[in-house]
N, C-alpha and C. Protein backbone atom coordinates (compact mmCIF):
# COMPACT_ATOMS: atom_id res chain seq x y z
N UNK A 1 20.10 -17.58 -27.63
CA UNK A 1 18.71 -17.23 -27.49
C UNK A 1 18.06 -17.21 -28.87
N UNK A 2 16.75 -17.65 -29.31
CA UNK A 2 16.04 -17.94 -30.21
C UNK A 2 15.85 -16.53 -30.45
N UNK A 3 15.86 -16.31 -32.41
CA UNK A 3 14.70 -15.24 -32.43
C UNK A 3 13.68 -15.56 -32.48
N UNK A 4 12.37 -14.78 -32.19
CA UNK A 4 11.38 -15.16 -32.09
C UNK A 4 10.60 -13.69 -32.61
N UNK A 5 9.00 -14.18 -33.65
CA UNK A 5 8.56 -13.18 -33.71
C UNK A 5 7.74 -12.58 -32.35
N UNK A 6 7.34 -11.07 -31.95
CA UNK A 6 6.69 -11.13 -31.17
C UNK A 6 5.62 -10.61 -31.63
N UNK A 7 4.89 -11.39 -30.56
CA UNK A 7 3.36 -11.64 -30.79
C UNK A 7 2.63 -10.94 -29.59
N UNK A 8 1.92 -9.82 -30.30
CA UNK A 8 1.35 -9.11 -28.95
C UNK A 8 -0.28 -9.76 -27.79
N UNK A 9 0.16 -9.78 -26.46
CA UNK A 9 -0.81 -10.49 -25.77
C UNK A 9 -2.20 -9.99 -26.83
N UNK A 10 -3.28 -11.13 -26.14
CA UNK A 10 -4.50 -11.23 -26.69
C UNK A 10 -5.22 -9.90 -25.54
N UNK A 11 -4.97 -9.86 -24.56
CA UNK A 11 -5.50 -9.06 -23.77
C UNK A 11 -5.23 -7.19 -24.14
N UNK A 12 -6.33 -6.93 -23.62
CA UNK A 12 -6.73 -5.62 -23.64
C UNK A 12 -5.41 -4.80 -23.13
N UNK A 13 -4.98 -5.07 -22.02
CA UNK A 13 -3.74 -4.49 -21.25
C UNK A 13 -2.57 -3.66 -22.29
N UNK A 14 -2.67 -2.77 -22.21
CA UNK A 14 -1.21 -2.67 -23.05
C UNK A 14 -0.03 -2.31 -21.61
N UNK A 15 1.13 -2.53 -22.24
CA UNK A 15 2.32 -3.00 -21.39
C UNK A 15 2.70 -1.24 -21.29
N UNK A 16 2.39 -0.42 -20.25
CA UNK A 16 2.95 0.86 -19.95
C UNK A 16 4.53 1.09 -19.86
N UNK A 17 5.06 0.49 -19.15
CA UNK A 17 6.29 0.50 -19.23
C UNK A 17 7.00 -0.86 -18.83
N UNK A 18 8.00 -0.96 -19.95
CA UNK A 18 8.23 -2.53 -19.57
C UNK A 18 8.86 -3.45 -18.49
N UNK A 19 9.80 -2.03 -17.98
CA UNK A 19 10.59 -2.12 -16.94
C UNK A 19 9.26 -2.63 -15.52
N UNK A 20 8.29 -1.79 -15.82
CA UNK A 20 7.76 -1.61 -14.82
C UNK A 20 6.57 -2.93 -14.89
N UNK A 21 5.93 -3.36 -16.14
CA UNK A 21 5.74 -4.88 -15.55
C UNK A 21 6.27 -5.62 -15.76
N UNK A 22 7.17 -5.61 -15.56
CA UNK A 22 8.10 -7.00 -15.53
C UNK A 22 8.77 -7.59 -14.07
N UNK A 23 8.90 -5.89 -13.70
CA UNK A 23 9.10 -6.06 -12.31
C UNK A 23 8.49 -6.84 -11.31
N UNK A 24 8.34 -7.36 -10.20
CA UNK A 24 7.63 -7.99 -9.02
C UNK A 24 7.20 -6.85 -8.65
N UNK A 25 6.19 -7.02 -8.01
CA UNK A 25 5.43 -5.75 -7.13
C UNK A 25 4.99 -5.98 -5.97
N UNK A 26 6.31 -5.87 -4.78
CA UNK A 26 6.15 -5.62 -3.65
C UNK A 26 4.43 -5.62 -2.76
N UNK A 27 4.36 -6.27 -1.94
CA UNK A 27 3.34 -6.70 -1.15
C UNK A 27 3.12 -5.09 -0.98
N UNK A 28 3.99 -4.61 -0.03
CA UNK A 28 3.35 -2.89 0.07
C UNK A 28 2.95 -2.11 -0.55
N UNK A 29 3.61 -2.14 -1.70
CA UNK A 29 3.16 -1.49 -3.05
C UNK A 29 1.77 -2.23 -3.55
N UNK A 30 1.67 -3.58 -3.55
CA UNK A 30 -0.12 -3.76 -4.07
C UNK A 30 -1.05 -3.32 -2.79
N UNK A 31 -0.79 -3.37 -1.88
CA UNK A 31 -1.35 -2.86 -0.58
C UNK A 31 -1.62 -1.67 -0.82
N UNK A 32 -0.99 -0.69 -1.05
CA UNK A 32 -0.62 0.47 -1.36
C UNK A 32 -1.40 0.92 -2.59
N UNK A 33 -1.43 0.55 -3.81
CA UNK A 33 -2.33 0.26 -4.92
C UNK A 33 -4.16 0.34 -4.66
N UNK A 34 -3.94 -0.79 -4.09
CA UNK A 34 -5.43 -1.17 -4.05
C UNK A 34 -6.31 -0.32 -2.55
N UNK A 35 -5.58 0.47 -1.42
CA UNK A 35 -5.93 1.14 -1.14
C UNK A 35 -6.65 0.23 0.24
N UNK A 36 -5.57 -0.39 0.33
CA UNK A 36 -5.76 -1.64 1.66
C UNK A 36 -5.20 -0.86 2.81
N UNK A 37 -5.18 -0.29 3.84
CA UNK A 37 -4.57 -0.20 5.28
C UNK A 37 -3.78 -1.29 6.41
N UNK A 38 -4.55 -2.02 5.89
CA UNK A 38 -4.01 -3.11 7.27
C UNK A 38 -3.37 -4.34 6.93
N UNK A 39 -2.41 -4.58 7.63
CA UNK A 39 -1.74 -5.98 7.36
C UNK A 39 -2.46 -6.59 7.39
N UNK A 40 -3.99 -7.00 7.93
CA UNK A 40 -4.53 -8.42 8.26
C UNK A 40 -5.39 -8.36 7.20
N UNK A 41 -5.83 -7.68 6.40
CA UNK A 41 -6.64 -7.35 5.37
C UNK A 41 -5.73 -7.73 4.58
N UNK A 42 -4.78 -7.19 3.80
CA UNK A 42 -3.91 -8.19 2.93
C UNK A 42 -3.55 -9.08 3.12
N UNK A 43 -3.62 -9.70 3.98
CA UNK A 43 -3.00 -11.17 4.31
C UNK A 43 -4.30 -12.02 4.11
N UNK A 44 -5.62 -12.13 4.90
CA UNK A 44 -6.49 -12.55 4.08
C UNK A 44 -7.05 -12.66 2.47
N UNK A 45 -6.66 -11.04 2.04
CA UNK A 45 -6.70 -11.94 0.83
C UNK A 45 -5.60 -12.64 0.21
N UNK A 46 -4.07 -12.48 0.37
CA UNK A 46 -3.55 -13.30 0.20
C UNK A 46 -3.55 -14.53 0.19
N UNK A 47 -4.14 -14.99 1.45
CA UNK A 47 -4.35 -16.24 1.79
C UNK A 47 -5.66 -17.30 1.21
N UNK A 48 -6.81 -16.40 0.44
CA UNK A 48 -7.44 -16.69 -0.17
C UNK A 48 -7.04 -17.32 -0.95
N UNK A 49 -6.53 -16.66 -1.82
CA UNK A 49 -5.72 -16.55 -3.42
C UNK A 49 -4.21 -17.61 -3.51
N UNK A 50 -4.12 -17.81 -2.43
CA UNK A 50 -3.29 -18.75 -2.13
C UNK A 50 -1.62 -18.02 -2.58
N UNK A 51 -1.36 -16.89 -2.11
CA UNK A 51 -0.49 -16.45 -2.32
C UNK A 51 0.24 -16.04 -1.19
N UNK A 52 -0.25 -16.19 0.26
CA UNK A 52 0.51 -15.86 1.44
C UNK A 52 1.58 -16.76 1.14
N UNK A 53 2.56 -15.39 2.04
CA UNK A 53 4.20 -15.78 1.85
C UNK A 53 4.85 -15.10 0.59
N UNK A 54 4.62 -14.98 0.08
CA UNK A 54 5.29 -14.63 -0.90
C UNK A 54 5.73 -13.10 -0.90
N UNK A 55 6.82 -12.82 -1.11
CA UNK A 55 7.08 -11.41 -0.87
C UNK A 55 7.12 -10.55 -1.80
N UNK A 56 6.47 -10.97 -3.01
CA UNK A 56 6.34 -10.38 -4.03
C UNK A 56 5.32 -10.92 -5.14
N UNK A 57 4.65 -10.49 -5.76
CA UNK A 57 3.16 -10.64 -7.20
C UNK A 57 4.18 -10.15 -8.28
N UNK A 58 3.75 -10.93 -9.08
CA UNK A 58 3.65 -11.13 -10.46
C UNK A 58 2.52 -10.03 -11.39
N UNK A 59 2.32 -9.46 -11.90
CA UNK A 59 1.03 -8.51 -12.30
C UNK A 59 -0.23 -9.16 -12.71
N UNK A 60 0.22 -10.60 -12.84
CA UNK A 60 -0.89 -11.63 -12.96
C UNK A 60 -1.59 -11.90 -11.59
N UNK A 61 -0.20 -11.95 -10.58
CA UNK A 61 -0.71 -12.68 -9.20
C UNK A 61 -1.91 -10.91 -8.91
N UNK A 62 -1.24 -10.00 -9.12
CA UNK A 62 -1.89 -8.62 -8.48
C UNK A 62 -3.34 -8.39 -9.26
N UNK A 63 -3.45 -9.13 -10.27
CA UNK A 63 -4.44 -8.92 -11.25
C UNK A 63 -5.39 -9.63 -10.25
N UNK A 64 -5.32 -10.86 -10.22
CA UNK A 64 -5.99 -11.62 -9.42
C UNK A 64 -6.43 -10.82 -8.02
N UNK A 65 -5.56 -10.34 -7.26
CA UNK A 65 -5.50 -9.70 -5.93
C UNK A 65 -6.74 -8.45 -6.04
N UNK A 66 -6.69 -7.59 -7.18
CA UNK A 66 -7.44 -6.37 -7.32
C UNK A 66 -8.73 -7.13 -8.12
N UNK A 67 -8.99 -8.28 -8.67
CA UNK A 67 -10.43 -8.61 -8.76
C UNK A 67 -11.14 -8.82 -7.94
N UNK A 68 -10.36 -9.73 -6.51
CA UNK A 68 -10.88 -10.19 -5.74
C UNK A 68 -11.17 -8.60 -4.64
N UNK A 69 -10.34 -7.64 -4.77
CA UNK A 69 -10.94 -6.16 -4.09
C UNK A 69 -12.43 -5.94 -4.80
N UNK A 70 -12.29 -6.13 -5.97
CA UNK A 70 -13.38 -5.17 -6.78
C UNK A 70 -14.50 -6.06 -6.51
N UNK A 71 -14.35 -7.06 -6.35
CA UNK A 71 -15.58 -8.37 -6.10
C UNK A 71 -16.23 -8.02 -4.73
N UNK A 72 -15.06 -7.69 -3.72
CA UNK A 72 -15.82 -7.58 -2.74
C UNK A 72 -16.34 -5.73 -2.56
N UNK A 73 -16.19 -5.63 -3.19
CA UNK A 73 -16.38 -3.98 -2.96
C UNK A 73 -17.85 -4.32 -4.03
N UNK A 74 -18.47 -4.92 -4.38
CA UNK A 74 -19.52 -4.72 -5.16
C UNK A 74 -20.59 -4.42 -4.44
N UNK A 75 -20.78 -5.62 -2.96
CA UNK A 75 -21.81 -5.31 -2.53
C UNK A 75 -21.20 -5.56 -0.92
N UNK A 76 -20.85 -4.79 -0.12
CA UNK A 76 -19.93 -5.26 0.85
C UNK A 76 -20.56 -5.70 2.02
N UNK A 77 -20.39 -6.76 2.53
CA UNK A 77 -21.65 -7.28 3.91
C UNK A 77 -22.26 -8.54 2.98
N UNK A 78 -22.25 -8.57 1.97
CA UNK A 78 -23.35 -9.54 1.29
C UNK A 78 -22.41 -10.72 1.22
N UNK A 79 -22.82 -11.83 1.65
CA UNK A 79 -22.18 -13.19 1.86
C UNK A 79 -22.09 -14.10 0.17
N UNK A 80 -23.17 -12.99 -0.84
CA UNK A 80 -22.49 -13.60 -2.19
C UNK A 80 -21.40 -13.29 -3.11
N UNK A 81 -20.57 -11.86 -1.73
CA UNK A 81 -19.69 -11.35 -2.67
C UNK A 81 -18.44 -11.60 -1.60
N UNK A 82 -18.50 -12.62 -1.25
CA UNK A 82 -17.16 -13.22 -0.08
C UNK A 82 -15.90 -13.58 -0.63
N UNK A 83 -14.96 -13.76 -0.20
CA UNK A 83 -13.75 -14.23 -0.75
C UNK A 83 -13.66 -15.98 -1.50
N UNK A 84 -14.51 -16.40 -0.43
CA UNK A 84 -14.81 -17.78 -0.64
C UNK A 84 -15.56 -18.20 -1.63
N UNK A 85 -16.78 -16.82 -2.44
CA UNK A 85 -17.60 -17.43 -3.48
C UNK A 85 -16.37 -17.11 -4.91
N UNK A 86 -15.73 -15.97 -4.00
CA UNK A 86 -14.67 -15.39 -5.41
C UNK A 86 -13.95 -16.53 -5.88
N UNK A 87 -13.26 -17.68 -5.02
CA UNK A 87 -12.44 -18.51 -5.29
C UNK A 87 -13.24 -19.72 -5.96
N UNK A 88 -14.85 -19.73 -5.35
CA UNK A 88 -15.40 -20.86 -5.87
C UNK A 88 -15.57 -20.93 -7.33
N UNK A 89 -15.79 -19.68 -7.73
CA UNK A 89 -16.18 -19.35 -9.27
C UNK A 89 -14.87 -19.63 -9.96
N UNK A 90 -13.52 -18.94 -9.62
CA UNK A 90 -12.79 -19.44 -9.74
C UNK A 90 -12.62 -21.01 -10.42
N UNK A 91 -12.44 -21.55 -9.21
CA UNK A 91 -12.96 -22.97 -9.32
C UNK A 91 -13.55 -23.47 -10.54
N UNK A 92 -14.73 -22.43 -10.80
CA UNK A 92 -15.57 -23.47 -11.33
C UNK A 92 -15.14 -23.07 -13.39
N UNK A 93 -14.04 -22.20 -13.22
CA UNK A 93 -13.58 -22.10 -14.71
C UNK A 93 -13.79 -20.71 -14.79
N UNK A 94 -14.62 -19.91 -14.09
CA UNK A 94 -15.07 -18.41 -14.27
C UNK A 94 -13.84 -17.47 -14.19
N UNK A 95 -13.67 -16.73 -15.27
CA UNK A 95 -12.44 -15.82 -15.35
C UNK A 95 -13.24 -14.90 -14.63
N UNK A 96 -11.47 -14.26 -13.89
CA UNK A 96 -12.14 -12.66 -12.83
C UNK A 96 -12.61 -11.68 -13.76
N UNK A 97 -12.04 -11.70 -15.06
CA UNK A 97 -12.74 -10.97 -16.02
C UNK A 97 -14.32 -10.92 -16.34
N UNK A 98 -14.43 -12.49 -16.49
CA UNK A 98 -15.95 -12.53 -16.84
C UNK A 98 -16.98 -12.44 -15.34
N UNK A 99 -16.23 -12.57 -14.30
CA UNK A 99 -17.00 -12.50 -12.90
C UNK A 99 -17.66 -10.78 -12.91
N UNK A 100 -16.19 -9.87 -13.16
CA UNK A 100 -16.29 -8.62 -12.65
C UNK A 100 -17.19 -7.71 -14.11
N UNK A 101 -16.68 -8.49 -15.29
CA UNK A 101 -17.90 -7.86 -16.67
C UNK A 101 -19.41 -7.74 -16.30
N UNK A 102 -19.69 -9.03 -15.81
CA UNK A 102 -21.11 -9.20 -15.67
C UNK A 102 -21.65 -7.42 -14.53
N UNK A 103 -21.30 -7.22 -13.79
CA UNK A 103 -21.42 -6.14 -13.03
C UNK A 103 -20.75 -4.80 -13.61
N UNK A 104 -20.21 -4.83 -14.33
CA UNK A 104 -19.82 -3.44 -15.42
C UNK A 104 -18.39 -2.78 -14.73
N UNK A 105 -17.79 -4.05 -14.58
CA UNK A 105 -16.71 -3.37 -13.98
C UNK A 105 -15.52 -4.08 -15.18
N UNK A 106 -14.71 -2.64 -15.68
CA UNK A 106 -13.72 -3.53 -16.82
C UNK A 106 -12.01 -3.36 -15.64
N UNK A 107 -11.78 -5.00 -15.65
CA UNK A 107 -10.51 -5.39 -15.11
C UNK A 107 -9.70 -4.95 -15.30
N UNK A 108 -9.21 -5.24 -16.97
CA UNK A 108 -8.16 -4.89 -17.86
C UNK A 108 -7.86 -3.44 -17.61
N UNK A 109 -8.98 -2.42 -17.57
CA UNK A 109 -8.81 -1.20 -17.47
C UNK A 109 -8.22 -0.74 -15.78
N UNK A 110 -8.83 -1.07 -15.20
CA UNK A 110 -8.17 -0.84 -13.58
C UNK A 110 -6.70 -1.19 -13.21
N UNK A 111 -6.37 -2.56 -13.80
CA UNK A 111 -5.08 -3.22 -13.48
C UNK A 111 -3.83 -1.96 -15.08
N UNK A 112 -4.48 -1.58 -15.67
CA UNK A 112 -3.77 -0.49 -16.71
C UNK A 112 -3.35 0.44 -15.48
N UNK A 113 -4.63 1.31 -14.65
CA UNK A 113 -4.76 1.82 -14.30
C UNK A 113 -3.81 2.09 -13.01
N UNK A 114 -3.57 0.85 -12.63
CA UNK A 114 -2.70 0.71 -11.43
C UNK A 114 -1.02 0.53 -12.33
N UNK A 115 -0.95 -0.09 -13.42
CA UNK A 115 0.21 0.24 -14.06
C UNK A 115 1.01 1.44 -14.28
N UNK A 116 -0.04 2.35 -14.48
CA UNK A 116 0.21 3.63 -15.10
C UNK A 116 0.61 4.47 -14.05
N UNK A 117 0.01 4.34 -13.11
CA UNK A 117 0.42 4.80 -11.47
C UNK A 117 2.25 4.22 -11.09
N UNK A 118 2.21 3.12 -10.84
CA UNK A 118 3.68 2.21 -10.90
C UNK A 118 4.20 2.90 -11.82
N UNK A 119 4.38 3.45 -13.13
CA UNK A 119 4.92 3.98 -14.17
C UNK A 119 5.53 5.05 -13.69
N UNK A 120 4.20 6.38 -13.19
CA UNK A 120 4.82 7.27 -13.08
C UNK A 120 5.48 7.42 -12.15
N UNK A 121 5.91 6.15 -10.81
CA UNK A 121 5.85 6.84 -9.18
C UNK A 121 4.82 7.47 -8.82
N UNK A 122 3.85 7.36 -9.26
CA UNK A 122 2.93 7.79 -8.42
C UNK A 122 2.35 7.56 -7.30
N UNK A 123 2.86 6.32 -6.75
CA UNK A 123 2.12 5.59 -5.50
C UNK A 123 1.81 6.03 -4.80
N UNK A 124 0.71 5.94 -3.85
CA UNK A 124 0.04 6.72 -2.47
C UNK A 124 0.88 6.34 -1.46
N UNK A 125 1.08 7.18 -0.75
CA UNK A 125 1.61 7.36 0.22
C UNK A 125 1.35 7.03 1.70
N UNK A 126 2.12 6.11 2.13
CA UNK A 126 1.43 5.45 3.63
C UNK A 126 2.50 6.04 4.69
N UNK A 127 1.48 6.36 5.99
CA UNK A 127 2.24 7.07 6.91
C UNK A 127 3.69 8.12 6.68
N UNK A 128 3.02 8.73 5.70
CA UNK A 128 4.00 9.81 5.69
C UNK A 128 5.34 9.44 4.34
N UNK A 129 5.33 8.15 4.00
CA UNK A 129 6.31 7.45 3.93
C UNK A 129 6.58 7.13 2.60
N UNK A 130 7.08 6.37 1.51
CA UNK A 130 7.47 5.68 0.11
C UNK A 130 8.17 5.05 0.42
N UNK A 131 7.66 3.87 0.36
CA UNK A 131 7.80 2.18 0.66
C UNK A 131 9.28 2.19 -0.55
N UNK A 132 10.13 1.06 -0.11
CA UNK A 132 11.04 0.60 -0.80
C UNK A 132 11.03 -0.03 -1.26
């Protein structure tokens, strides 16, 4: 294995615990996170994002997953804050960062936010229960 110097990301994020993003993060657990209830609600946005199937996110893939919450939680009912305009912008080169800035919402800080939670065990609790 190479040494290598390390070079800390350009992003705002600092790494809470390393164990803990490095890890995959369980579909239930971002479900769980972002404060989703229903299988069919995560699975749409999954399927947006083009991540159905997969039984596990990346903190990149979840990064993505909780912009596209915060996008639609801006103005909810309004057909310019759909899953479909989220992906178009996408599309069109628009970071979820710079989508969700423009509206005063900081990314970097929420997805910390959900780290720091994962860190401590803190996760919310569904039906009584702590997901495996």
């Amino acid at each position: 294995m190479e040494n290598r110097k390390f070079t800390p990301p350009r992003s705002r994020v600092t790494t809470i615990n390393a164990a803990t993003s490095e890890r995959p993060l369980l579909i239930r657990e971002a479900r769980e996170l972002l404060g989703i209830h229903t299988r069919k609600t995560i699975n749409l946005h999954l399927k947006t994002l083009g991540l159905f199937g997969m039984s596990s996110l990346t903190w990149e893939d979840f990064k993505r997953l909780l912009a596209l919450r915060e996008w639609l939680r801006i103005r909810p009912g309004n057909r310019m804050f759909s899953r479909r305009k989220f992906v178009q912008c996408e599309q069109r080169g628009i970071t979820p960062e710079q989508l969700l800035n423009h509206f005063g919402i900081d990314l970097n800080q929420k997805l910390q936010e959900c780290q720091e939670v994962m860190s401590n065990d803190q996760l919310p609790m569904t039906n009584g229960e702590r997901s495996q």
